[in-house]
Each structure stands twice: as C-alpha cells, then as structure tokens.
C-alpha atoms as a PDB file:
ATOM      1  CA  UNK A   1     112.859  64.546 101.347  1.00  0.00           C
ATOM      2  CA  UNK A   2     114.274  62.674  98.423  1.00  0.00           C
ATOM      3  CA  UNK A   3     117.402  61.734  96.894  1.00  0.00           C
ATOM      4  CA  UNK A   4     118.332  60.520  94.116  1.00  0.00           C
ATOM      5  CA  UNK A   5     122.144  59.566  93.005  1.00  0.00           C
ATOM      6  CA  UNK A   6     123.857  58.450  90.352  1.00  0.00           C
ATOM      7  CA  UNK A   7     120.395  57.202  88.406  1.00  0.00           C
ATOM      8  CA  UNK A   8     120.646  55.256  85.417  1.00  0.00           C
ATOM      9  CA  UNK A   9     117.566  54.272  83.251  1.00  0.00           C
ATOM     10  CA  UNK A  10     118.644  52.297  79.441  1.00  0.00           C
ATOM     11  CA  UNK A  11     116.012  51.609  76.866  1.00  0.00           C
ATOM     12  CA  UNK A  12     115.008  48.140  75.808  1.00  0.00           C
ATOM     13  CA  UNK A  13     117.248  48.896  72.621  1.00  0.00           C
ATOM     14  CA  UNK A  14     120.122  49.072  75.026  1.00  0.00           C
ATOM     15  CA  UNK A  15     120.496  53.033  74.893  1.00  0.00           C
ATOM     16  CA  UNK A  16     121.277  54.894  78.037  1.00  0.00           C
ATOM     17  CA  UNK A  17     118.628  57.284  78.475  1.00  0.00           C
ATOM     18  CA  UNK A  18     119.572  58.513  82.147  1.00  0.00           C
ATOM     19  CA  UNK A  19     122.969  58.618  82.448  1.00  0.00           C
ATOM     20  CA  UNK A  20     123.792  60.286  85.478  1.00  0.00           C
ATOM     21  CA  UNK A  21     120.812  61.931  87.209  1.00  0.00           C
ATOM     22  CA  UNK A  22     122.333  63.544  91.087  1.00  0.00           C
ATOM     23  CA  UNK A  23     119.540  65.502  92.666  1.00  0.00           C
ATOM     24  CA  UNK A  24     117.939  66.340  95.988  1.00  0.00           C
ATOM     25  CA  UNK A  25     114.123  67.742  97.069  1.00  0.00           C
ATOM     26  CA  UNK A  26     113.302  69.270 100.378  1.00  0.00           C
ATOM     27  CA  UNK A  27     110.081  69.457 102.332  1.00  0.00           C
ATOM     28  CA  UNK A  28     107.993  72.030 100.743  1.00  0.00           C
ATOM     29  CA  UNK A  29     110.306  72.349  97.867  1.00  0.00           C
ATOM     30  CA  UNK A  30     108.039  72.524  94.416  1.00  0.00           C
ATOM     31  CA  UNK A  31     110.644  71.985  91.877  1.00  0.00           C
ATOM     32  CA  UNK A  32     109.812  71.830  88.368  1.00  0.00           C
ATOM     33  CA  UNK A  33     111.706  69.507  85.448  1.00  0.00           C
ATOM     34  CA  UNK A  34     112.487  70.954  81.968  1.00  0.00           C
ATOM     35  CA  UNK A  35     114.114  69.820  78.854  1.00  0.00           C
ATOM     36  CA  UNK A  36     113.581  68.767  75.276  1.00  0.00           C
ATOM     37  CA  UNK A  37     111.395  65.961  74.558  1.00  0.00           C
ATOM     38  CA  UNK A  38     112.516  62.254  74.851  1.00  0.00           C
ATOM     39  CA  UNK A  39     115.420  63.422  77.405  1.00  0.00           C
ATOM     40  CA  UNK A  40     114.045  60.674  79.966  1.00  0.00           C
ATOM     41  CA  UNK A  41     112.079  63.575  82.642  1.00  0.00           C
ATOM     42  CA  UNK A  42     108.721  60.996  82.403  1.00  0.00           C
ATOM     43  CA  UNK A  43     110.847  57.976  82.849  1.00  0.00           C
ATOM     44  CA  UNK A  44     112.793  59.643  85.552  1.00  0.00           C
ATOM     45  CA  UNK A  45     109.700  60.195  87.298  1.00  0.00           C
ATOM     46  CA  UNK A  46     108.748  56.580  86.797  1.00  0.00           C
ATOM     47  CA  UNK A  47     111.479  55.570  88.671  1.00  0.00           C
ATOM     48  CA  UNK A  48     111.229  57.201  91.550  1.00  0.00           C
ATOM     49  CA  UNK A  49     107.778  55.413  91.938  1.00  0.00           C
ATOM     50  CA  UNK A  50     108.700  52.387  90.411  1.00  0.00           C
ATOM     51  CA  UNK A  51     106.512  52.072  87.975  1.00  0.00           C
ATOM     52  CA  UNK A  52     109.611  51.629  85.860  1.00  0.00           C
ATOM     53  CA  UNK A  53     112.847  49.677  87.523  1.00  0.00           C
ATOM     54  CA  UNK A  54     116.205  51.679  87.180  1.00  0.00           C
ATOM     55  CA  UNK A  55     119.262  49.894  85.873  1.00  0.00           C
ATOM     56  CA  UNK A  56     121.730  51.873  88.519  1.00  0.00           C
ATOM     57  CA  UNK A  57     122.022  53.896  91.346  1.00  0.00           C
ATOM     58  CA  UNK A  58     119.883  55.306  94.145  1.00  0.00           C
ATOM     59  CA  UNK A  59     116.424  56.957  95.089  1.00  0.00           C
ATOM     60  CA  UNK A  60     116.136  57.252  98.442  1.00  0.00           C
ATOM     61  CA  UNK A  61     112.679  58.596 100.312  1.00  0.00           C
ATOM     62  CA  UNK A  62     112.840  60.146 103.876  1.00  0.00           C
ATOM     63  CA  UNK A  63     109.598  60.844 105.651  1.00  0.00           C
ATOM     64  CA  UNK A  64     109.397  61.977 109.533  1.00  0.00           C
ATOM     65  CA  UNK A  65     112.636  60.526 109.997  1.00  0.00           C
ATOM     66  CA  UNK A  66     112.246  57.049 108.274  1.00  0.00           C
ATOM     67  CA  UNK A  67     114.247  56.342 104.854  1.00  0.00           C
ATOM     68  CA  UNK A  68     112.817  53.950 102.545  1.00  0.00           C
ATOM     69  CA  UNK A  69     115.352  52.554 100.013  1.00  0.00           C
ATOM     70  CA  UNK A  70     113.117  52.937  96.578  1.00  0.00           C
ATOM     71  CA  UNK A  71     115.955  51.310  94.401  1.00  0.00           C
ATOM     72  CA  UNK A  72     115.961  48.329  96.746  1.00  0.00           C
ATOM     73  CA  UNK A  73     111.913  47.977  97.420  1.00  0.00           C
ATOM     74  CA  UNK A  74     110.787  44.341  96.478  1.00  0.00           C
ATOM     75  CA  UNK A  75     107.757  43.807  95.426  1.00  0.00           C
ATOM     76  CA  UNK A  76     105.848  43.525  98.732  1.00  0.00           C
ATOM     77  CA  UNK A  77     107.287  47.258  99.400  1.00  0.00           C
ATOM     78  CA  UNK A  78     106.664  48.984  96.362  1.00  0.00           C
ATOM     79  CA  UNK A  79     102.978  49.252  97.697  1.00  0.00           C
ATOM     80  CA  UNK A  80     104.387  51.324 100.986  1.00  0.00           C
ATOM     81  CA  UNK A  81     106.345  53.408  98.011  1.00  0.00           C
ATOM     82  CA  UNK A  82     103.103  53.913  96.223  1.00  0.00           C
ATOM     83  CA  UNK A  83     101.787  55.175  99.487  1.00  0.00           C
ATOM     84  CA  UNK A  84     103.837  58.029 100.232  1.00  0.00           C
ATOM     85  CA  UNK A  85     104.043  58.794  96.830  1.00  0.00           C
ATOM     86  CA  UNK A  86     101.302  60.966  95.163  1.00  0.00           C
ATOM     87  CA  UNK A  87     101.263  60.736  91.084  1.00  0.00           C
ATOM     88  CA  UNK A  88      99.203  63.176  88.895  1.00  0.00           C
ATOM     89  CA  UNK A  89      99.331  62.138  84.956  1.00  0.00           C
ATOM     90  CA  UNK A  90      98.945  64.079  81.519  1.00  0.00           C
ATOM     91  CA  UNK A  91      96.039  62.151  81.203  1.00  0.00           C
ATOM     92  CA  UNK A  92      94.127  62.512  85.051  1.00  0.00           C
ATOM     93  CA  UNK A  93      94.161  58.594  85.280  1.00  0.00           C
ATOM     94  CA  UNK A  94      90.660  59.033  86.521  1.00  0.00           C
ATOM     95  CA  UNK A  95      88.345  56.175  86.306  1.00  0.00           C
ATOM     96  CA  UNK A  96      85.743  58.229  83.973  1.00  0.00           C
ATOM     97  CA  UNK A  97      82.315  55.804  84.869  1.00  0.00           C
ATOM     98  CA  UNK A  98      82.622  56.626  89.054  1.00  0.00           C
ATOM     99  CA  UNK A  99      82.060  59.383  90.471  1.00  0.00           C
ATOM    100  CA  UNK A 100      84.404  62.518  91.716  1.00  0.00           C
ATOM    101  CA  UNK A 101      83.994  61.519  95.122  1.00  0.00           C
ATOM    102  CA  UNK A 102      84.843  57.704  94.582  1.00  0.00           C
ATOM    103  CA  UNK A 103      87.629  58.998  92.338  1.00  0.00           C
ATOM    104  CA  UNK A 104      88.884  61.028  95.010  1.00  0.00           C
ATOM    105  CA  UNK A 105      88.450  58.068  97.576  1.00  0.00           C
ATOM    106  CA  UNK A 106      90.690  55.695  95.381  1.00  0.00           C
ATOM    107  CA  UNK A 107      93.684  57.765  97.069  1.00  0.00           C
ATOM    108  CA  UNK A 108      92.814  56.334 100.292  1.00  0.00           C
ATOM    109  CA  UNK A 109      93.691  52.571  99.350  1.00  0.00           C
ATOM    110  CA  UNK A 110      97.388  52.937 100.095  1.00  0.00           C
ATOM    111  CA  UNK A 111      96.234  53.194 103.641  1.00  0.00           C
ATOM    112  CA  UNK A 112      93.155  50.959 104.500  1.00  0.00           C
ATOM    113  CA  UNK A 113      93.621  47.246 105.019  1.00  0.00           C
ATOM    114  CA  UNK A 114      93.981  44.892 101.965  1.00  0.00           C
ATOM    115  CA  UNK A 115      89.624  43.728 102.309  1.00  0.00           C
ATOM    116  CA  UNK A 116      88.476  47.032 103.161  1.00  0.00           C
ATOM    117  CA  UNK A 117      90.559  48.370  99.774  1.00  0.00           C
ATOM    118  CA  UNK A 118      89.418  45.098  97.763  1.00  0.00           C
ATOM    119  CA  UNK A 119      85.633  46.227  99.047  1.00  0.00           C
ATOM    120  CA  UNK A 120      86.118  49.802  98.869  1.00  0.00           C
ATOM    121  CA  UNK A 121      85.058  50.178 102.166  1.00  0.00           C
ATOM    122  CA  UNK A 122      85.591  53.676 103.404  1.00  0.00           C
ATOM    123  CA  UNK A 123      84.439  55.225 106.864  1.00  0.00           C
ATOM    124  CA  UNK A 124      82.821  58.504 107.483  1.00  0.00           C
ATOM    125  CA  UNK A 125      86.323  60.372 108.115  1.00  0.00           C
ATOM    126  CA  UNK A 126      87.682  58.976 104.806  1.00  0.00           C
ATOM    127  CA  UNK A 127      84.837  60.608 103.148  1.00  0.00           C
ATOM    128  CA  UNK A 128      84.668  63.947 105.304  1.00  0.00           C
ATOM    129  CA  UNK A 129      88.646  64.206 104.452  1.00  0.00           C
ATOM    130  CA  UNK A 130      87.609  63.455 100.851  1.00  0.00           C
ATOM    131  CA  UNK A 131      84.809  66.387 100.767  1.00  0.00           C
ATOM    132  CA  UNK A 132      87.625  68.501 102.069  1.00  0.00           C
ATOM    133  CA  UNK A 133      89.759  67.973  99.024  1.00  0.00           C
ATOM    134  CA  UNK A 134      87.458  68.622  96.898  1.00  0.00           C
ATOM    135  CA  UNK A 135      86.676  72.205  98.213  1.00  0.00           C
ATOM    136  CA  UNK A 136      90.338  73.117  98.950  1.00  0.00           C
ATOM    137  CA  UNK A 137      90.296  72.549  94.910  1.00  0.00           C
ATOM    138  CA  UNK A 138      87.142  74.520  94.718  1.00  0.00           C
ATOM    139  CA  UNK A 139      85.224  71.464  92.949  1.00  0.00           C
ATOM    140  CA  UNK A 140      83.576  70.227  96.207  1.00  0.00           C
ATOM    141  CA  UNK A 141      80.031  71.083  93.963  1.00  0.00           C
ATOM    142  CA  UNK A 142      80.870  68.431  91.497  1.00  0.00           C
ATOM    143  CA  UNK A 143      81.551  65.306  94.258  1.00  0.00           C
ATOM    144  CA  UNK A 144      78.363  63.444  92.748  1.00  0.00           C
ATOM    145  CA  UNK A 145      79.269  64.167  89.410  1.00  0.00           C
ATOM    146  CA  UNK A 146      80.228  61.235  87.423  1.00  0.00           C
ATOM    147  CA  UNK A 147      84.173  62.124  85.952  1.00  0.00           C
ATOM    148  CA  UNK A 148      83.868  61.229  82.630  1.00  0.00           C
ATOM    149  CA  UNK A 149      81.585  64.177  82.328  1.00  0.00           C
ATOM    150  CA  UNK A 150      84.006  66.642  83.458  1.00  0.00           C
ATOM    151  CA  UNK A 151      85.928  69.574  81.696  1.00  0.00           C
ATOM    152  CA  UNK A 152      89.972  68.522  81.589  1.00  0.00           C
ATOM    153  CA  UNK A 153      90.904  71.225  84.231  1.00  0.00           C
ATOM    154  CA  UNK A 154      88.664  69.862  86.329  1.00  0.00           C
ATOM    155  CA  UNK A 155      89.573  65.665  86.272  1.00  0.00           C
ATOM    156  CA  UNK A 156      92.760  67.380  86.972  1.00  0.00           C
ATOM    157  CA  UNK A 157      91.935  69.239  89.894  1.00  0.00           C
ATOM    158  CA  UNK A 158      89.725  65.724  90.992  1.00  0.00           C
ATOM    159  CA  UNK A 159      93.555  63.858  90.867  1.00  0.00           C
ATOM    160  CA  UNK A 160      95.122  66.688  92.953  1.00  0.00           C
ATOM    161  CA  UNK A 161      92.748  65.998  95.676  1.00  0.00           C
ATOM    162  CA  UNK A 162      93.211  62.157  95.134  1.00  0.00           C
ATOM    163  CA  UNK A 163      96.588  63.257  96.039  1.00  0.00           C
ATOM    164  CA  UNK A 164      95.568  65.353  98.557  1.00  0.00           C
ATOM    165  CA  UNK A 165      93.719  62.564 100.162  1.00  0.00           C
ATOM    166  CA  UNK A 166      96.480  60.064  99.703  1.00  0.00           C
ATOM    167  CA  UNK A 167      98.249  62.142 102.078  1.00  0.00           C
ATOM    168  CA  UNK A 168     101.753  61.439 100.536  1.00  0.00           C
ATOM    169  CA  UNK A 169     105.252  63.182 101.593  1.00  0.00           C
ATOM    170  CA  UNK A 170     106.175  63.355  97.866  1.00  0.00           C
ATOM    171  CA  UNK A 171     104.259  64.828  95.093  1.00  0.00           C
ATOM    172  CA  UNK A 172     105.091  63.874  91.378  1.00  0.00           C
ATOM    173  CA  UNK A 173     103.275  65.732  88.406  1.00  0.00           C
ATOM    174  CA  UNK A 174     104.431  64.272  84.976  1.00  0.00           C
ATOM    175  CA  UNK A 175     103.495  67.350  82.033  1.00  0.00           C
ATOM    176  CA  UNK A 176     100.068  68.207  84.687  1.00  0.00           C
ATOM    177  CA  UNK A 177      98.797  71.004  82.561  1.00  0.00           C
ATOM    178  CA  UNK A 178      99.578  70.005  78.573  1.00  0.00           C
ATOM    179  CA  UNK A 179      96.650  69.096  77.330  1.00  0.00           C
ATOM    180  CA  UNK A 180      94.728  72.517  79.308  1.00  0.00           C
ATOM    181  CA  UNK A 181      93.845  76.173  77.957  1.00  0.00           C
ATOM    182  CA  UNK A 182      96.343  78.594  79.859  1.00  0.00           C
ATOM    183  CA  UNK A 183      93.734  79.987  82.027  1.00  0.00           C
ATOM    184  CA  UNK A 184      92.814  76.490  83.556  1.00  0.00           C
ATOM    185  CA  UNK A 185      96.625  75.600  83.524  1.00  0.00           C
ATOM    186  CA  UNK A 186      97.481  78.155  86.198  1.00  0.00           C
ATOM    187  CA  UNK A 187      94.359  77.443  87.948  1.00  0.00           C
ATOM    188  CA  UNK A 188      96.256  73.734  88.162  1.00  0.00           C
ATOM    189  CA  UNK A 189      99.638  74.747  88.680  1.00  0.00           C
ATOM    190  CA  UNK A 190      98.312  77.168  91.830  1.00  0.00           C
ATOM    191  CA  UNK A 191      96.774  74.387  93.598  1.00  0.00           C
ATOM    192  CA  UNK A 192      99.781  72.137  92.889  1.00  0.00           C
ATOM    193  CA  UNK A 193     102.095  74.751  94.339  1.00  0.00           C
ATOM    194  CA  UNK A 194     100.154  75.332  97.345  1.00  0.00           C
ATOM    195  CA  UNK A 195      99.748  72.204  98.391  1.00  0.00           C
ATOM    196  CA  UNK A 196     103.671  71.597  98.020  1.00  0.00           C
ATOM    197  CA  UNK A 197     104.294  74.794 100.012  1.00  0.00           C
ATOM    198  CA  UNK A 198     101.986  74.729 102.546  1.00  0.00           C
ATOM    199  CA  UNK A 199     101.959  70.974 103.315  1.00  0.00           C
ATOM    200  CA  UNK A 200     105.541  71.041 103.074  1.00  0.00           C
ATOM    201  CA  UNK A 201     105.567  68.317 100.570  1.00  0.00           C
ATOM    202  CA  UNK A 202     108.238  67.618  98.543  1.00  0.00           C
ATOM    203  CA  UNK A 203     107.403  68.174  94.557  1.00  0.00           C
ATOM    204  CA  UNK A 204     108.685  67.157  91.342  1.00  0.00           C
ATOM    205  CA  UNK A 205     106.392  68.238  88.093  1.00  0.00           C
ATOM    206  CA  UNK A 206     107.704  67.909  84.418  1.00  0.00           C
ATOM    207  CA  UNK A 207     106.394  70.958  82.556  1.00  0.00           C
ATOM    208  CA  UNK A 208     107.050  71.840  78.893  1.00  0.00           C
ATOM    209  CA  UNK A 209     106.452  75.377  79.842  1.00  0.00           C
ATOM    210  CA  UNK A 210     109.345  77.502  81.387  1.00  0.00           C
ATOM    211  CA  UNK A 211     107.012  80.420  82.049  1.00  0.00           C
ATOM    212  CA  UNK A 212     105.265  78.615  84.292  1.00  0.00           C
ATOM    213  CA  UNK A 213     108.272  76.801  85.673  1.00  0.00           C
ATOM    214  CA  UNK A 214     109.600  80.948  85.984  1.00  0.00           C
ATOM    215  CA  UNK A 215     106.140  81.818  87.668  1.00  0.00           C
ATOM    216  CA  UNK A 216     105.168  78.525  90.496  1.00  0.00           C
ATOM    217  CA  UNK A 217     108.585  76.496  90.766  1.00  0.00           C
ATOM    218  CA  UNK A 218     110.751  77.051  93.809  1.00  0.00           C
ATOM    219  CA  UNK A 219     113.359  75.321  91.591  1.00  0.00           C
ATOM    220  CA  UNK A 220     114.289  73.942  88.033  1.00  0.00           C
ATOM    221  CA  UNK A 221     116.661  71.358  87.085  1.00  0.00           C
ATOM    222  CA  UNK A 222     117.364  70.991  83.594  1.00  0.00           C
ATOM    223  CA  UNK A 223     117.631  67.702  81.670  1.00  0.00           C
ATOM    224  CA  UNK A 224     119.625  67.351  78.717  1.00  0.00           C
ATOM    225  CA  UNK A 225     121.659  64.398  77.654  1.00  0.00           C
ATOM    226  CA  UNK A 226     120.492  62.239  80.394  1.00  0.00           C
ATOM    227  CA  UNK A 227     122.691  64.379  82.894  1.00  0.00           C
ATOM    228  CA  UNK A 228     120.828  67.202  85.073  1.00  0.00           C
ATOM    229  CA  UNK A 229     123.031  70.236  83.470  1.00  0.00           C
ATOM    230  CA  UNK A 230     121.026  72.585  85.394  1.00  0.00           C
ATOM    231  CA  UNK A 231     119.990  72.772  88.903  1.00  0.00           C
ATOM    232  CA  UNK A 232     119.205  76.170  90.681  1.00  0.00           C
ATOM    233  CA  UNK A 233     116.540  79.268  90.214  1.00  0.00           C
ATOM    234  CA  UNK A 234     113.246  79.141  88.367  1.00  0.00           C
ATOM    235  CA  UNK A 235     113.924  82.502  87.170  1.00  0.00           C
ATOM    236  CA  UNK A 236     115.908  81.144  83.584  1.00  0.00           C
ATOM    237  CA  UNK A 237     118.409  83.674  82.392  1.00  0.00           C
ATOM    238  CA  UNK A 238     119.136  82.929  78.123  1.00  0.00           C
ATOM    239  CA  UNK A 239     122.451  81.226  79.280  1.00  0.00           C
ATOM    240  CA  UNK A 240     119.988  78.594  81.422  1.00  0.00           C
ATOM    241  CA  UNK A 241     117.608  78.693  78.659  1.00  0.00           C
ATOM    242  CA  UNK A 242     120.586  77.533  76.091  1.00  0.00           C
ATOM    243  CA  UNK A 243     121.893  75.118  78.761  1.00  0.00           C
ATOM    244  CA  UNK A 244     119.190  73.176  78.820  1.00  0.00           C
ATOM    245  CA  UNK A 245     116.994  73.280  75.460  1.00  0.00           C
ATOM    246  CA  UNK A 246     120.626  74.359  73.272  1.00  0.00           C
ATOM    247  CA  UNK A 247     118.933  77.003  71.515  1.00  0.00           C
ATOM    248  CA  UNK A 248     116.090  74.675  70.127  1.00  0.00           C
ATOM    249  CA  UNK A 249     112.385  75.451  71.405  1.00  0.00           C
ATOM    250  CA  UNK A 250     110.709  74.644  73.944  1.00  0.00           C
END
C-alpha cells in the first residue's frame, strides 16, 4: 500500500509545482494519473521513488506489514526503495546492446548481493523466473534477441517483465504507452493491469489517454494545479472531464 500526504515538489526557479498532493493506493489497486501537461504527474512519480527529493510532506510504503518511510530514506535506503519499487518509462530504459533476457535479469539486482549484482551473476532460478516473464508477456520467443532490435511495444513489454522479475509491491508506469500505435498500446496496458490485479500490486501509471484510463484503471485521480482535484471512478463523466483538463484537450 502507499500513502502519500501533504506532498510538495518546487522547481529550481522556486515555483511550487506540487502543492498539496493527499492520496492513497491499495493492493491490487491499478490507478491511473491524468491531467494537462507540465501539472507535475512525472515528477510526482519521481518522488515516490526518489529519483527526485520532495521539498514537504510524506510517502509512505507498506509491504506485508512493514512501512518504509520514502520521504525519510537516506541514501543507503533508497536502494531497499528501489527494490520494492518497479518503474516502467516512456522511453523502456532498456539497455538496447544486451539481450531481452539480460534486460529482463537487470530487475533482479535489487535483490542479489552487492558482487553478485556488480558481476551479474545470476543462478538458474533467476533465469527460469526470468523465462517466465517473458512468456506471461508473450515475448518469451525473443529472450536471445538483442533489444535494440525490437519493435517499441515490445522493449515495453521486455520492462514489464523486468518488473515482473523485480518482484516489487508497487508498480509505477510514467506515460507507458505514448510513443505506441493503439493496437500495441492496449496490448501494454492489459499486461500492466493484470499484473496489478492479479499480483495484487499496487499501481500508479500516468496516461495522456482517458479512454484508456476509462477502459484498464480501477481508479483516476486528477491533477490540476498541483492539487489532486479528482480522486474516484475511471469511468469520467464531462463534469470530471472539465475538473481536471478545464475544458482544454487532452
């Protein structure tokens, strides 16, 4: 589960991009994040990972009964909050010259020892688990395939089983499917929902598309003015569409 209250993000010019952000995820929760551009939903996500330190409030991370303070992680912790969290970019974040099963592999380092993850030594279960991944995604044919090579829905569906494999209790998924032809995109956004649901993983995925925020979300909140003004179903009335995106497009 995660929490996050009273989040507050500023600019290097000094301008408060998240103001106020209050929100909560459950297990199996797959909860999508919409609003206009340059509201603050990527740097919100970069937060909660800590890839980018807040300037106030809390982010909390609770996982089989043990909270981890994210806000308050030093820098020896923010590798355990690395751990449980699974990140899928825009742009895969693949390393393009290795192959899709090394690719994959890269999510185990979280949880192997400091040599065997400088050595990228992996065992035989790391690598079964791995092949496993890959066919849950339905790419398990391309694991000797080197990833630059690939089409873009399918680097993305080589990062969901990185994630997969990473074995994470939170999921984030910053704009997964821009860049991808709308066939491929629900392809992507199916396997993302499914392995929130049926994992029971908690999800958070920025989308600039509220049909498919309507059609896969469990949930929406709505960012607009560095507040969350929206919270509640994925099935947008025109009153949430207004709320959120005040009647510009989406």
């Amino acid at each position: 589960m995660l929490t996050v209250d009273h989040l507050r993000k500023r600019l290097p010019d000094g301008k408060l991009l998240l103001r106020d952000i209050n929100f909560s995820v459950g297990e199996g929760e797959f909860v999508a994040i919409l609003g206009l551009s340059g509201t603050g939903k990527t740097i919100l996500l970069r937060c909660i990972n800590r890839l980018t330190t807040p300037d106030g409030g809390e982010i909390v991370l609770t996982d089989n009964g043990s909270s981890l303070n994210i806000t308050e992680s030093n820098a020896g912790e923010i590798r355990e909050v690395r751990r449980r969290i699974g990140m899928i970019f825009q742009g895969f974040n693949l390393v393009k010259r290795r192959s899709v099963i090394e690719n994959v592999l890269i999510g185990k380092l979280g949880r192997i020892s400091v040599v065997r993850s400088l050595m990228r030594r992996f065992e035989d279960g790391d690598v079964e688990m791995a092949h496993r991944a890959l066919s849950r995604v339905g790419i398990l044919d391309l694991a000797d395939r080197r990833a630059g090579t690939l089409s873009g829905g399918e680097q993305q569906r080589v990062a969901i089983a990185r994630s997969i494999v990473q074995d994470p209790c939170l999921l984030l998924a910053d704009e997964p499917v821009a860049n991808l032809d709308p066939t491929t995109a629900e392809v992507v956004m199916n396997h993302l929902r499914s392995i929130s649901v049926d994992n029971g993983i908690s999800a958070l995925a920025v989308l600039h598309q509220p049909e498919l925020a309507r059609k896969y979300a469990t949930r929406v909140l709505g960012v607009r003015d560095g507040v969350i003004v929206y919270d509640g179903d994925a099935r947008l009335s025109d009153d949430d569409f207004e709320l959120i995106y005040g009647g510009n497009n989406a």
